[in-house]
PDB file of N, CA and C in Angstrom:
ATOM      1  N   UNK A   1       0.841  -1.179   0.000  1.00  0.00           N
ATOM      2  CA  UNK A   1       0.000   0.000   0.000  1.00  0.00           C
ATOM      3  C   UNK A   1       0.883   1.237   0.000  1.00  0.00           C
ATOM      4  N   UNK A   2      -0.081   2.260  -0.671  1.00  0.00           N
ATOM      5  CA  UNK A   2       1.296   3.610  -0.330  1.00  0.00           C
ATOM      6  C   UNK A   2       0.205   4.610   0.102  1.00  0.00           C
ATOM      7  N   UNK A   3       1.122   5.268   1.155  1.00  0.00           N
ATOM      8  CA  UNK A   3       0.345   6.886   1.733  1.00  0.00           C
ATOM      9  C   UNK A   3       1.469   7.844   1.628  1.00  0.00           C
ATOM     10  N   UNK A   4       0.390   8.823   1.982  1.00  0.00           N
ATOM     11  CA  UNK A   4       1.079  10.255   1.509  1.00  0.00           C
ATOM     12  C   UNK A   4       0.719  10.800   0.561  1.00  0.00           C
ATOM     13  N   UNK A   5       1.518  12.279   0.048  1.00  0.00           N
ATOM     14  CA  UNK A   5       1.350  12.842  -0.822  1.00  0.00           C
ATOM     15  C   UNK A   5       1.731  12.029  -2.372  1.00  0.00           C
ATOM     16  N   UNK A   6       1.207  12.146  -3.217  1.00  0.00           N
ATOM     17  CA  UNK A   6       1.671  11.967  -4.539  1.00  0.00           C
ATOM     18  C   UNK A   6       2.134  12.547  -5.493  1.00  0.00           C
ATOM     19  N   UNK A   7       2.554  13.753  -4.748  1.00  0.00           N
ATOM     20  CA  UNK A   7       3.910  14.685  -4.851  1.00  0.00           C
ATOM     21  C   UNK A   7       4.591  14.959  -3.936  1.00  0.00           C
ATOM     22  N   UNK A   8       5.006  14.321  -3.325  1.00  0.00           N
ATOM     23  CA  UNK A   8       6.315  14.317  -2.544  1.00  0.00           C
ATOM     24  C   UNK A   8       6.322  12.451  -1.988  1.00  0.00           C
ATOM     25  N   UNK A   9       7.893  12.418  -2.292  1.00  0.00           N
ATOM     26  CA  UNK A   9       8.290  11.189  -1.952  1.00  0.00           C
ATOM     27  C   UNK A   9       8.881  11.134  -0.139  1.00  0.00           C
ATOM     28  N   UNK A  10       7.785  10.368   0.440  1.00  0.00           N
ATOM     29  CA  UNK A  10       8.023   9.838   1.506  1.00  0.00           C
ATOM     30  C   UNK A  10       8.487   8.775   2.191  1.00  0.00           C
ATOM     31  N   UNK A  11       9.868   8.651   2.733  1.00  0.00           N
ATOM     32  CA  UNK A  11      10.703   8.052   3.304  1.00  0.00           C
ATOM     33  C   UNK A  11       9.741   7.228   4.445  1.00  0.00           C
ATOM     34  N   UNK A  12       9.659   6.025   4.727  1.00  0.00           N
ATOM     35  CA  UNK A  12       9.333   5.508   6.341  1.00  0.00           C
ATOM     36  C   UNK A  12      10.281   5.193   6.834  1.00  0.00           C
ATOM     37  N   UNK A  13      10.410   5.924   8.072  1.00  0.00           N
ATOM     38  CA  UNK A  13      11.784   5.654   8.751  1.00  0.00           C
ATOM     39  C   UNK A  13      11.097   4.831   9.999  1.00  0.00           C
ATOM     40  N   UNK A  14      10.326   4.753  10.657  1.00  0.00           N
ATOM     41  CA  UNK A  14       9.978   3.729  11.908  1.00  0.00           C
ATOM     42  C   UNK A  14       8.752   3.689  11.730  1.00  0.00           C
ATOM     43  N   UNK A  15       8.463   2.152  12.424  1.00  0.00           N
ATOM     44  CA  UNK A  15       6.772   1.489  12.786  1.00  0.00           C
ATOM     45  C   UNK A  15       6.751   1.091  14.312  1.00  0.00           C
ATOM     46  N   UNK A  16       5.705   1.447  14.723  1.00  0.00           N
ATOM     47  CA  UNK A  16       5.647   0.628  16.161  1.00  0.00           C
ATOM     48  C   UNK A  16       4.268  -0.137  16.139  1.00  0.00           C
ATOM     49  N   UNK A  17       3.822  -1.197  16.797  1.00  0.00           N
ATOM     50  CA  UNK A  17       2.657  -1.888  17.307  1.00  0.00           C
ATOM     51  C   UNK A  17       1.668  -0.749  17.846  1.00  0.00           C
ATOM     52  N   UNK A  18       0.499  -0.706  17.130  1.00  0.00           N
ATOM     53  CA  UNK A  18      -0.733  -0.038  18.639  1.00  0.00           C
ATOM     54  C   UNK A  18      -1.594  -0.515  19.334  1.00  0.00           C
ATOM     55  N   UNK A  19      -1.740  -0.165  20.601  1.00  0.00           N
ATOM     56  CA  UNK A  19      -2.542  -0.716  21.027  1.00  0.00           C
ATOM     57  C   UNK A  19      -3.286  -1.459  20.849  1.00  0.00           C
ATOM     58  N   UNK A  20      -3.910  -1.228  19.835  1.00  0.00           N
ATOM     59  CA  UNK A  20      -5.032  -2.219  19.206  1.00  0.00           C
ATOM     60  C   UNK A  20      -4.473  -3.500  17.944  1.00  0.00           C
ATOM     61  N   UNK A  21      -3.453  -3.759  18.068  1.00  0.00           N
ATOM     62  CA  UNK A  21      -2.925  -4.155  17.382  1.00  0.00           C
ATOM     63  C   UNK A  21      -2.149  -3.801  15.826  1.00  0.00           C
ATOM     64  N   UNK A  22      -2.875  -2.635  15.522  1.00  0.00           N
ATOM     65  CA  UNK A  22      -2.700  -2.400  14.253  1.00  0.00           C
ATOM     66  C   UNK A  22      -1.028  -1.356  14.020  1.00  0.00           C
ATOM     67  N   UNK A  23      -0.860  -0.220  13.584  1.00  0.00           N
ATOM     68  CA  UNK A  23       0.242  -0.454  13.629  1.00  0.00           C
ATOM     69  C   UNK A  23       0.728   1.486  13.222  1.00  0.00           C
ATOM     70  N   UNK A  24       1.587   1.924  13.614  1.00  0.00           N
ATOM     71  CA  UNK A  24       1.961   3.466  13.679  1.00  0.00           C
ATOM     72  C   UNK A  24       3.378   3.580  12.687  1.00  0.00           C
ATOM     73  N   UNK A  25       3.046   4.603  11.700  1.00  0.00           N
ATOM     74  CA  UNK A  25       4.258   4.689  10.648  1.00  0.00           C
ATOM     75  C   UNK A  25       4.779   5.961  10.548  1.00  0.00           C
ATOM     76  N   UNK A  26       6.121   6.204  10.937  1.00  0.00           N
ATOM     77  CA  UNK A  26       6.652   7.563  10.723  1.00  0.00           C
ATOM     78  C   UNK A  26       7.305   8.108   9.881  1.00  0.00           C
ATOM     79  N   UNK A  27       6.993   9.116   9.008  1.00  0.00           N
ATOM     80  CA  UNK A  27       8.267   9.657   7.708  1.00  0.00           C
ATOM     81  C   UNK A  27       7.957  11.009   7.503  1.00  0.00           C
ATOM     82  N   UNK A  28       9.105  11.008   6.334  1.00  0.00           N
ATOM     83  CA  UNK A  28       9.247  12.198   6.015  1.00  0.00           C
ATOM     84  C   UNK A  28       9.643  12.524   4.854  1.00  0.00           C
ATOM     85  N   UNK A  29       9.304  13.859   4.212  1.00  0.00           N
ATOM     86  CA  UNK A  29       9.636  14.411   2.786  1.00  0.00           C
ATOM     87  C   UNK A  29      10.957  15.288   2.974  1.00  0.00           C
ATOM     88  N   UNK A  30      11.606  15.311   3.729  1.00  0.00           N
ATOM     89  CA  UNK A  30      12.416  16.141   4.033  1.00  0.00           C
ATOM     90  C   UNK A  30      12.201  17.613   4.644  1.00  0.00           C
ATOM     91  N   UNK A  31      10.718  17.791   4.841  1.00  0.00           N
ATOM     92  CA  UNK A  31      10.354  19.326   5.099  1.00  0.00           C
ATOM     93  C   UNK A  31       8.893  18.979   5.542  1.00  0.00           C
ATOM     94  N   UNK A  32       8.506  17.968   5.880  1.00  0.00           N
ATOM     95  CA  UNK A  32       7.229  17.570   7.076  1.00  0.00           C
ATOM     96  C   UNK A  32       7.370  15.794   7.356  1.00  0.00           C
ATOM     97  N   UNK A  33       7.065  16.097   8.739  1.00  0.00           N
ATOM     98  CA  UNK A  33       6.860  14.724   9.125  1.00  0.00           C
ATOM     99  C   UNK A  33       5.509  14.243   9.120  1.00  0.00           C
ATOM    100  N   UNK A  34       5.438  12.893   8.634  1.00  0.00           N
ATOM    101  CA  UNK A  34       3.919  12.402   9.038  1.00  0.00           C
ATOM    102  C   UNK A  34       3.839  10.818   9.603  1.00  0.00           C
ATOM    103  N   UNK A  35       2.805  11.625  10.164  1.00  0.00           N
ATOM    104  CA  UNK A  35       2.543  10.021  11.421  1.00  0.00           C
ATOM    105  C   UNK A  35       1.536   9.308  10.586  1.00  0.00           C
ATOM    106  N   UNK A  36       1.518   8.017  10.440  1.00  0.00           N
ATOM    107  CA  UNK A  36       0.344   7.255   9.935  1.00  0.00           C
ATOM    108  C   UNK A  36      -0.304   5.888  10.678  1.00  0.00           C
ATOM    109  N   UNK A  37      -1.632   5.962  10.816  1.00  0.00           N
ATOM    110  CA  UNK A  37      -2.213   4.887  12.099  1.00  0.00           C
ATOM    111  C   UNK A  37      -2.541   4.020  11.003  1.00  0.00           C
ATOM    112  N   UNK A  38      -2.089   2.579  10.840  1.00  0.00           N
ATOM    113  CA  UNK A  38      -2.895   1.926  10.007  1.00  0.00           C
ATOM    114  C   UNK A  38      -3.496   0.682  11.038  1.00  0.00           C
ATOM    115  N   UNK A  39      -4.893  -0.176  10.640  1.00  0.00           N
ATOM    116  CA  UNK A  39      -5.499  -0.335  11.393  1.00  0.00           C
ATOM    117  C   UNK A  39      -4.800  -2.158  10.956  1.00  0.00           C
ATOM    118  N   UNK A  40      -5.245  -3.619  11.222  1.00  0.00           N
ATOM    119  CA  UNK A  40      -4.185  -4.524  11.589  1.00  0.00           C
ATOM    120  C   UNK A  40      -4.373  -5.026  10.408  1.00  0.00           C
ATOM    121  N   UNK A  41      -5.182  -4.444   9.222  1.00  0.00           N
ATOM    122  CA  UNK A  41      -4.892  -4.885   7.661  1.00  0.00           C
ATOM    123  C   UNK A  41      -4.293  -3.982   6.530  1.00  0.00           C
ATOM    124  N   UNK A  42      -3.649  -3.003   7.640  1.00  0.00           N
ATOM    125  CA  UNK A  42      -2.953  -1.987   6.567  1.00  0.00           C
ATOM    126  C   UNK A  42      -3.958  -0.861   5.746  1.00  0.00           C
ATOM    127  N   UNK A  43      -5.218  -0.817   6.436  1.00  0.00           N
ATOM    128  CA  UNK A  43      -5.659   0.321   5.880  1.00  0.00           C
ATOM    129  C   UNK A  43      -5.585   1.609   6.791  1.00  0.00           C
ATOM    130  N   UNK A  44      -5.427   2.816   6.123  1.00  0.00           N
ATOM    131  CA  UNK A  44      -5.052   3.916   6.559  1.00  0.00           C
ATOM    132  C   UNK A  44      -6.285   4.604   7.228  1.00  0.00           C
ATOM    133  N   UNK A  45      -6.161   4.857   8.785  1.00  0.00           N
ATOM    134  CA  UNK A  45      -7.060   4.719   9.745  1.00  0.00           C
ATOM    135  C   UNK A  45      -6.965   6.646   9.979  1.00  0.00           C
ATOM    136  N   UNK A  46      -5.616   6.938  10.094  1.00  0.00           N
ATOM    137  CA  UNK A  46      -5.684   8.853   9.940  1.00  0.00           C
ATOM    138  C   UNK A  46      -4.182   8.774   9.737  1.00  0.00           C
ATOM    139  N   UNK A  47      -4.180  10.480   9.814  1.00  0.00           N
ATOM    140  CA  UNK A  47      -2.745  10.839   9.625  1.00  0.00           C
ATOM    141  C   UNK A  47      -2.439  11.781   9.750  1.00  0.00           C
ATOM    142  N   UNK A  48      -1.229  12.366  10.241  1.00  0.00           N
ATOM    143  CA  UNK A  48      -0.819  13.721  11.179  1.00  0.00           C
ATOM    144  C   UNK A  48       0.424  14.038  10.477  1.00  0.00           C
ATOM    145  N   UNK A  49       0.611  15.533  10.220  1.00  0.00           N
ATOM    146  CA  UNK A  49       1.249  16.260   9.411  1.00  0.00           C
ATOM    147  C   UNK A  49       1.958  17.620  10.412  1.00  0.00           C
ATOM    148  N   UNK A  50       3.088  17.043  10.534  1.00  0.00           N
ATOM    149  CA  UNK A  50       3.739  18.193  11.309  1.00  0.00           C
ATOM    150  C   UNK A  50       5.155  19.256  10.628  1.00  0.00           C
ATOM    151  N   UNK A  51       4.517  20.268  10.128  1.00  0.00           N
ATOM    152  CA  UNK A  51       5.404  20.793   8.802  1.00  0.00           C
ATOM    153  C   UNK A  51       6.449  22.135   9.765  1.00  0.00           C
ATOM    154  N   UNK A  52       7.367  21.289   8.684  1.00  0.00           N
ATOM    155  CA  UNK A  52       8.509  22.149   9.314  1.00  0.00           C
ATOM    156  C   UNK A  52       9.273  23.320   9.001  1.00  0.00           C
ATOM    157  N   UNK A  53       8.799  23.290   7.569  1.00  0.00           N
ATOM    158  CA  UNK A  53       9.516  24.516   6.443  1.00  0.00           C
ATOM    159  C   UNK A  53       9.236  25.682   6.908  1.00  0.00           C
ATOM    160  N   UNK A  54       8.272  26.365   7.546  1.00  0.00           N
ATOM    161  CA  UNK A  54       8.680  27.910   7.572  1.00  0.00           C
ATOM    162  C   UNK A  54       9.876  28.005   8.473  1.00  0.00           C
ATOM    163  N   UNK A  55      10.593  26.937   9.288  1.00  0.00           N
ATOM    164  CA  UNK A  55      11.219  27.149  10.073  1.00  0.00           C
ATOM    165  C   UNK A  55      13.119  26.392  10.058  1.00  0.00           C
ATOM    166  N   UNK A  56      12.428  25.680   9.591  1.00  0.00           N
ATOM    167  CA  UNK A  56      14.043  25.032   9.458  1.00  0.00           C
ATOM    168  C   UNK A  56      14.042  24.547   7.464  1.00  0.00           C
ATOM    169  N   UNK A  57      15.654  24.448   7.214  1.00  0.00           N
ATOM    170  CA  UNK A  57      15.736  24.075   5.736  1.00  0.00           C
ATOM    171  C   UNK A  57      15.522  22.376   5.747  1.00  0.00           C
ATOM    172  N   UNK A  58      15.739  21.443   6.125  1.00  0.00           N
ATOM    173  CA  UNK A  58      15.418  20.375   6.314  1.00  0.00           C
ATOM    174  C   UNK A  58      15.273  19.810   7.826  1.00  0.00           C
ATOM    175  N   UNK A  59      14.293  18.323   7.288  1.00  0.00           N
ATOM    176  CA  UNK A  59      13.987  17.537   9.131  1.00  0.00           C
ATOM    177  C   UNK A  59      14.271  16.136   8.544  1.00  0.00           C
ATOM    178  N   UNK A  60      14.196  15.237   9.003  1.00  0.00           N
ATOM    179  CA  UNK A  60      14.222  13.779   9.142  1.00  0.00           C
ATOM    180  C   UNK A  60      13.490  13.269  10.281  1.00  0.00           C
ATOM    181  N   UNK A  61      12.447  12.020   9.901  1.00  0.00           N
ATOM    182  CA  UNK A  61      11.830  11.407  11.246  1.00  0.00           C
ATOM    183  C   UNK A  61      12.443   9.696  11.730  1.00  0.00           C
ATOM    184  N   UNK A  62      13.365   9.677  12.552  1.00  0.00           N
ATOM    185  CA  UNK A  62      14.025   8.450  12.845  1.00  0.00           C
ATOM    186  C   UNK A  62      13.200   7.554  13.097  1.00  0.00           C
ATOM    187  N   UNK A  63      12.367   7.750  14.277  1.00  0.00           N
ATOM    188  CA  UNK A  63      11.511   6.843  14.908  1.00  0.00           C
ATOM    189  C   UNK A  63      10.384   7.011  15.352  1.00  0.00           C
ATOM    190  N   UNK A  64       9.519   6.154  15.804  1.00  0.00           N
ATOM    191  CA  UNK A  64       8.234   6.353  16.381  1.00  0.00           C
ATOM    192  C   UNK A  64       8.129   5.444  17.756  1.00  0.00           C
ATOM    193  N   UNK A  65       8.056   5.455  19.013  1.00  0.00           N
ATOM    194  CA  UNK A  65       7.959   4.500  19.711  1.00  0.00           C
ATOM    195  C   UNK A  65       6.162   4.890  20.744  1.00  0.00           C
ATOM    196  N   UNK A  66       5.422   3.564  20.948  1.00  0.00           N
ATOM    197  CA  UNK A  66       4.158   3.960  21.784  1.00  0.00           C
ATOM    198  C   UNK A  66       4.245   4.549  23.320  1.00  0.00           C
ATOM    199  N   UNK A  67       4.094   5.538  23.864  1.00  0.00           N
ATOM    200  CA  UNK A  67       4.416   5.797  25.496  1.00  0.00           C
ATOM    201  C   UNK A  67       3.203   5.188  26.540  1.00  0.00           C
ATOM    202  N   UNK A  68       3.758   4.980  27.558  1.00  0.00           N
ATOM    203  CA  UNK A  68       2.809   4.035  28.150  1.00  0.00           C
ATOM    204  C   UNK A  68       1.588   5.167  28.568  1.00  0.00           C
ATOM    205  N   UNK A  69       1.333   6.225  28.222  1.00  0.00           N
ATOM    206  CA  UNK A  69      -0.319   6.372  28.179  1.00  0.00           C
ATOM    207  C   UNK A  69      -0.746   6.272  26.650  1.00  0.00           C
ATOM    208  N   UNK A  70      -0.413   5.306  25.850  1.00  0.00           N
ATOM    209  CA  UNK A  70      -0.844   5.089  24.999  1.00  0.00           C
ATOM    210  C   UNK A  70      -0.740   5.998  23.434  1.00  0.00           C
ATOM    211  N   UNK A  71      -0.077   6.937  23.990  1.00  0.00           N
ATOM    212  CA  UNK A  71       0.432   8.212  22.966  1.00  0.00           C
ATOM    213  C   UNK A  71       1.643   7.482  22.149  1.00  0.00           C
ATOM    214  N   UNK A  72       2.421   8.489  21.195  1.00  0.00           N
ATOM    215  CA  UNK A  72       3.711   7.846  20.230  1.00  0.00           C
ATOM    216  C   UNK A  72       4.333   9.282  20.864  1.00  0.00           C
ATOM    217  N   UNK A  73       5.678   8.671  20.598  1.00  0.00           N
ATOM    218  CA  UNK A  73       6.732   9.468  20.318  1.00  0.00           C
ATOM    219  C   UNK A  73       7.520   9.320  19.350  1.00  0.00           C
ATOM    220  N   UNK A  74       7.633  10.345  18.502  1.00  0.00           N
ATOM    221  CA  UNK A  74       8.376  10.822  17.712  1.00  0.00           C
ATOM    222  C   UNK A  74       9.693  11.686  17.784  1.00  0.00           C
ATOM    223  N   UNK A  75      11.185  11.303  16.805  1.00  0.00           N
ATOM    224  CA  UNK A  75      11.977  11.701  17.372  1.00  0.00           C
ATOM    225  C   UNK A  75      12.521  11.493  15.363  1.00  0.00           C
ATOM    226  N   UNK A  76      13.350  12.448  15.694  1.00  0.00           N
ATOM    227  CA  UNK A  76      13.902  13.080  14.368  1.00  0.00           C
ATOM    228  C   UNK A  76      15.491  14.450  14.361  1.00  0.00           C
ATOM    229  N   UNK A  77      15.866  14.398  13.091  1.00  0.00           N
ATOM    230  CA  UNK A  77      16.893  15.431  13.031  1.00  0.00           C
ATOM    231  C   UNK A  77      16.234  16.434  12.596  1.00  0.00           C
ATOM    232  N   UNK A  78      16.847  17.772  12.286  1.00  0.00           N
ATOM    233  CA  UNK A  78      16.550  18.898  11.840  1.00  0.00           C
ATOM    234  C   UNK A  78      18.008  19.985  11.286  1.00  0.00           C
ATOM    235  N   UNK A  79      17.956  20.676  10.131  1.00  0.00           N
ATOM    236  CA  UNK A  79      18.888  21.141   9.781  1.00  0.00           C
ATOM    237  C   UNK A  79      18.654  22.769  10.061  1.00  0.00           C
ATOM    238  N   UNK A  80      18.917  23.725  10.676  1.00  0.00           N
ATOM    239  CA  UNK A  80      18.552  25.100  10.639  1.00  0.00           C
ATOM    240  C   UNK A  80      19.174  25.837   9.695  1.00  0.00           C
ATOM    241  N   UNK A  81      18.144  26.461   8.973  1.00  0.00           N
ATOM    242  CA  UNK A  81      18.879  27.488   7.963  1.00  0.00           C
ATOM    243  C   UNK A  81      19.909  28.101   8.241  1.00  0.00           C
ATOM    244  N   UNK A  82      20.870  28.480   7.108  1.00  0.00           N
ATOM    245  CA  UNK A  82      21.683  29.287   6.896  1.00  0.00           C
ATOM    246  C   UNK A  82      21.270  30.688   7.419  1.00  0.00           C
ATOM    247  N   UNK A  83      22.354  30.746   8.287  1.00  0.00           N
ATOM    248  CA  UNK A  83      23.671  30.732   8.622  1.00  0.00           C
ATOM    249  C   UNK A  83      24.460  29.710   9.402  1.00  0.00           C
ATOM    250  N   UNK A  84      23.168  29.500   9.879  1.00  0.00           N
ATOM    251  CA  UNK A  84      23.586  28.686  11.675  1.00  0.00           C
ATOM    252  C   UNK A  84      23.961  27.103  10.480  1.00  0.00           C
ATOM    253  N   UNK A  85      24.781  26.468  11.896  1.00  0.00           N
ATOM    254  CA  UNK A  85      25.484  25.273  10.948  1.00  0.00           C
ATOM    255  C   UNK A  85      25.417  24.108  12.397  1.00  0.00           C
ATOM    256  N   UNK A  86      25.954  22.910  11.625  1.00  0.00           N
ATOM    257  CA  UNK A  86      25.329  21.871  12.542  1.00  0.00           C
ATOM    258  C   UNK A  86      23.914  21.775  12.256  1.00  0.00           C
ATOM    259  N   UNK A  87      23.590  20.162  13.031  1.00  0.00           N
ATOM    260  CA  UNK A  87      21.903  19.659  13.472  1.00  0.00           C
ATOM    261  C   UNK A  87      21.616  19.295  15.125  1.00  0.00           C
ATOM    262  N   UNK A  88      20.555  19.620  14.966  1.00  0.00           N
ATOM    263  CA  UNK A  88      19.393  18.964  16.033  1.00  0.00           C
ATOM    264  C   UNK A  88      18.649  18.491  15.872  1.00  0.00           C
ATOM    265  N   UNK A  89      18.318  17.741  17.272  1.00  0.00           N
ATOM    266  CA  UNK A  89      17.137  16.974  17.208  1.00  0.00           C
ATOM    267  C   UNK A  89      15.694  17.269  17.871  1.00  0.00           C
ATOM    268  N   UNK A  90      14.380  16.857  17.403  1.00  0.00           N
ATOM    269  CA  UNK A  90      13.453  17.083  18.306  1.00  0.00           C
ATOM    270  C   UNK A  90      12.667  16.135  18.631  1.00  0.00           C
ATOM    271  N   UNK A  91      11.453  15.727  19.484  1.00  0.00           N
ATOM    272  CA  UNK A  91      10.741  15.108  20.010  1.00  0.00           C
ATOM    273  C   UNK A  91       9.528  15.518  19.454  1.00  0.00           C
ATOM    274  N   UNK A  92       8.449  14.535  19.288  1.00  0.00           N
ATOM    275  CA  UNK A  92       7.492  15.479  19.233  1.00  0.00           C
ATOM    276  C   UNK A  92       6.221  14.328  20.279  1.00  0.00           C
ATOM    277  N   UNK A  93       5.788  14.664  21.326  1.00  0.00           N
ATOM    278  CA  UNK A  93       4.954  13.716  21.785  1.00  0.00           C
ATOM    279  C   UNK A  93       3.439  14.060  21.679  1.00  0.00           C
ATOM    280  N   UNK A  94       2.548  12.420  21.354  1.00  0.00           N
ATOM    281  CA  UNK A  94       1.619  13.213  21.031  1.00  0.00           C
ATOM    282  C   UNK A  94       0.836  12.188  21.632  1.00  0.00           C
ATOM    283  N   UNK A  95      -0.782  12.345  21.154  1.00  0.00           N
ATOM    284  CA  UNK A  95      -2.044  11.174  22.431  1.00  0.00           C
ATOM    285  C   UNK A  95      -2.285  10.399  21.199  1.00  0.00           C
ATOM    286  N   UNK A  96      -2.821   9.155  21.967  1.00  0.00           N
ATOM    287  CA  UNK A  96      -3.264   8.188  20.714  1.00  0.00           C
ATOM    288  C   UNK A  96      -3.518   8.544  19.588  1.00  0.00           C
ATOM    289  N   UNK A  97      -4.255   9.455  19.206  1.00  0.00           N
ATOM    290  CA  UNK A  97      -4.982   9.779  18.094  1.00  0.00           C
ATOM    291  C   UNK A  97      -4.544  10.698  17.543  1.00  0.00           C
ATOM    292  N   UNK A  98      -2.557  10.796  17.788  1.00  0.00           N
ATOM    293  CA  UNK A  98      -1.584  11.600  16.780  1.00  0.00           C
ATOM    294  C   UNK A  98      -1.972  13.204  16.767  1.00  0.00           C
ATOM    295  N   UNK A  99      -2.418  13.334  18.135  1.00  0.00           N
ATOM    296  CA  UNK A  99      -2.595  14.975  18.523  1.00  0.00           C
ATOM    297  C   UNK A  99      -1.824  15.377  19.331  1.00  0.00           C
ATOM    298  N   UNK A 100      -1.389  16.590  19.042  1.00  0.00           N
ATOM    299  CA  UNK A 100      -0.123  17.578  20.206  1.00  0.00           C
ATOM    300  C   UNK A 100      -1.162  18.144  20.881  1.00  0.00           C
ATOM    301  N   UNK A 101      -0.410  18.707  21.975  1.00  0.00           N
ATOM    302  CA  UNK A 101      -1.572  19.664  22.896  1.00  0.00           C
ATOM    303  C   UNK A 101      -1.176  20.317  22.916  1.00  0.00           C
ATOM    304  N   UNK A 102      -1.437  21.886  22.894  1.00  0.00           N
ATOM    305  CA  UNK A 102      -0.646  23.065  22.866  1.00  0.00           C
ATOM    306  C   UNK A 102      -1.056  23.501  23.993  1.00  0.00           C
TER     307      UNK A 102
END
């Protein structure tokens, strides 16, 4: 099966188990990450889009792991525009249903 955009090529860099058996997919286009819930036959259940371009020139999403209240964590690089040099990394934690809380 394929998700995502069908203009932009998306990398899966990690899967974890969910709760319910079915299963959590993390990637990236180089300039947004997206989370994907698929349910335990691989159909695409939702999906969360966390865009990074007004702010940094590139991101990468390494992994996805489930936290024991049932949320994912997400964890990735990031490149900051020019000038600044070197990378970082960020976290992004979110609730079952691939929501941040602000």
């Amino acid at each position: 099966k394929t998700f995502g955009s069908t203009s932009s090529l998306y990398h899966r860099n990690g899967v974890t188990i969910a709760a319910d058996g079915g299963y959590v997919v993390v990637g990236d286009d180089g300039f947004n990450v997206n989370l994907f819930k698929l349910d335990i036959e691989g159909s695409l259940l939702w999906e969360r889009s966390f865009n990074w371009s007004p702010y940094l020139s590139t991101c990468t999403a390494s992994s996805v792991s489930r936290t024991r209240d049932g949320g994912y964590l997400v964890a990735g690089s990031v490149w900051p525009p020019s000038p600044s040099s070197g990378k970082d990394f960020y976290l992004i934690k979110t609730d079952a249903e691939g929501k941040v809380k602000q």
